[in-house]
Protein backbone atom coordinates (compact mmCIF):
# COMPACT_ATOMS: atom_id res chain seq x y z
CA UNK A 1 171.81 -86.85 108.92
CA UNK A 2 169.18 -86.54 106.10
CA UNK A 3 167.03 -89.18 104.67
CA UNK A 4 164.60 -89.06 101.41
CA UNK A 5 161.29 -88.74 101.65
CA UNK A 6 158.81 -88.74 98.43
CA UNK A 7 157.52 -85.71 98.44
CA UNK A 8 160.86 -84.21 98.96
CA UNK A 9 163.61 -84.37 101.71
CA UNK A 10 162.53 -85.23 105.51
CA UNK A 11 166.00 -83.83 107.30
CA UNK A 12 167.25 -85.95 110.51
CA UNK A 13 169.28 -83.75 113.17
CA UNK A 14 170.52 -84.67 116.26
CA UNK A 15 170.98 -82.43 119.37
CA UNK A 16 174.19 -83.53 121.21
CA UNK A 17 172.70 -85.76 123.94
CA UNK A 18 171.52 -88.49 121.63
CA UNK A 19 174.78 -88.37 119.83
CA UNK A 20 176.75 -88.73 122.72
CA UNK A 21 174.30 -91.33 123.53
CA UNK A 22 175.16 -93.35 120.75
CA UNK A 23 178.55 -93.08 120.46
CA UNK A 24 178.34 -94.74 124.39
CA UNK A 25 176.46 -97.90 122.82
CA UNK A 26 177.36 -101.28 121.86
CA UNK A 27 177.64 -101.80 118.05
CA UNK A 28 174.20 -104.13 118.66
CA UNK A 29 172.43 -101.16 120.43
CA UNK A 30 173.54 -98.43 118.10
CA UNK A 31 172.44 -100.06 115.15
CA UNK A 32 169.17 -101.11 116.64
CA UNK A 33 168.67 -97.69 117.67
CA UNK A 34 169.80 -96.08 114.24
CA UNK A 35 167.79 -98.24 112.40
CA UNK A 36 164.85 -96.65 114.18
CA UNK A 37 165.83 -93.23 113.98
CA UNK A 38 166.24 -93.54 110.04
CA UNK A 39 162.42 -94.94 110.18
CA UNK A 40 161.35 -92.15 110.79
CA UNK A 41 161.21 -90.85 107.83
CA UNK A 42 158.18 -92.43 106.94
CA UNK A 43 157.12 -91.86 110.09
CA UNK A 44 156.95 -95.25 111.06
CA UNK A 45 157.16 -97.18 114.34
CA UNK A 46 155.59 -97.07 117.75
CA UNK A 47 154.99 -93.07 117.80
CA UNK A 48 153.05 -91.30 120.17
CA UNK A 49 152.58 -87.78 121.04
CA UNK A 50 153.74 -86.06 124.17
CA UNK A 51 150.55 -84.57 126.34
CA UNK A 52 151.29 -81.81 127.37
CA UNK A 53 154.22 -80.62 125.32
CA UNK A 54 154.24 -79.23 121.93
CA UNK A 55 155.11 -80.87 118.68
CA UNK A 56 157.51 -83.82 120.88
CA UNK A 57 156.68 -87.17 120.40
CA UNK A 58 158.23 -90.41 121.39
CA UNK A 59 159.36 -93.45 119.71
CA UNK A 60 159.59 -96.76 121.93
CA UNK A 61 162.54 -98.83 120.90
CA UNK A 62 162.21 -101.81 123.90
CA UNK A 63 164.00 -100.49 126.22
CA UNK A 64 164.84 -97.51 124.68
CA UNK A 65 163.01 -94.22 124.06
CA UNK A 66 163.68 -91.59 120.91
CA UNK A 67 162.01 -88.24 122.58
CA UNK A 68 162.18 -85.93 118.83
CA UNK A 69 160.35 -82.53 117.67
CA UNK A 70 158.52 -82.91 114.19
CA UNK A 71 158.24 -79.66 112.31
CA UNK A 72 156.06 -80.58 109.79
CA UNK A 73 156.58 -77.00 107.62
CA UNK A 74 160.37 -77.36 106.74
CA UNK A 75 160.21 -81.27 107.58
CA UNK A 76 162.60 -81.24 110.08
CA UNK A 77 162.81 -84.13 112.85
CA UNK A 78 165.06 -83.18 115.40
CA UNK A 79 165.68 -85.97 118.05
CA UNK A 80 166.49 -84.43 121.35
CA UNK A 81 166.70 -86.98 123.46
CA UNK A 82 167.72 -91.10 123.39
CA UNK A 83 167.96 -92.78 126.81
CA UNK A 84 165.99 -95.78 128.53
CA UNK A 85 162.09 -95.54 129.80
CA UNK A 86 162.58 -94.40 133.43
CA UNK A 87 164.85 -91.00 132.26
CA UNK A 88 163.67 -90.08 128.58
CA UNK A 89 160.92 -88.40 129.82
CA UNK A 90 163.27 -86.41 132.04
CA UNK A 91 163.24 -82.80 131.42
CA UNK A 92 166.67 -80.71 131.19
C-alpha cells in the first residue's frame, strides 16, 4: 500500500500480523481501521511516540492500537502491529 504525500511519495507497508489482523475484522472495523492507517500519511491522528523504543510510535484508534516504524529518510511507515490496548504493546 502507498499513499501520496506532497513532497513526494510516503509508502504504507504492512508486516503480516496487521494484515492478518484485518482480514479477521468486520467490514465496520476494517474500514475504521484502514481509514486510519491511510491517515497517516499526513501524519495525522492521535500519535505518540514509544519511550523506550526507537523510531515506533502508536496510533490510538478507540479500542484499537496501530504500533508502526516511521523512517523518515526513505519515508517509509511500516505498521507492525494492529490489535486492541491490553496486547499492542506486547512484544514478539
Amino acid at each position: 500500500m502507498h499513499v501520496q504525500r506532497e513532497g513526494g511519495t510516503l509508502f504504507i507497508d504492512l508486516n503480516k500480523q496487521p494484515e492478518k489482523y484485518l482480514d479477521k475484522c468486520s467490514q465496520k472495523n476494517y474500514e475504521k481501521i484502514t481509514t486510519a492507517i491511510e491517515g497517516l500519511k499526513n501524519l495525522k491522528g492521535d500519535i505518540v511516540k514509544l519511550q523506550g523504543r526507537k523510531d515506533e510510535y502508536r496510533l490510538k484508534i478507540p479500542p484499537y492500537r496501530v504500533i508502526f516504524k516511521y523512517n523518515k529518510e526513505s519515508k517509509v511507515i511500516t505498521v507492525t502491529r494492529i490489535d486492541t490496548r491490553g496486547d499492542a504493546y506486547k512484544k514478539g
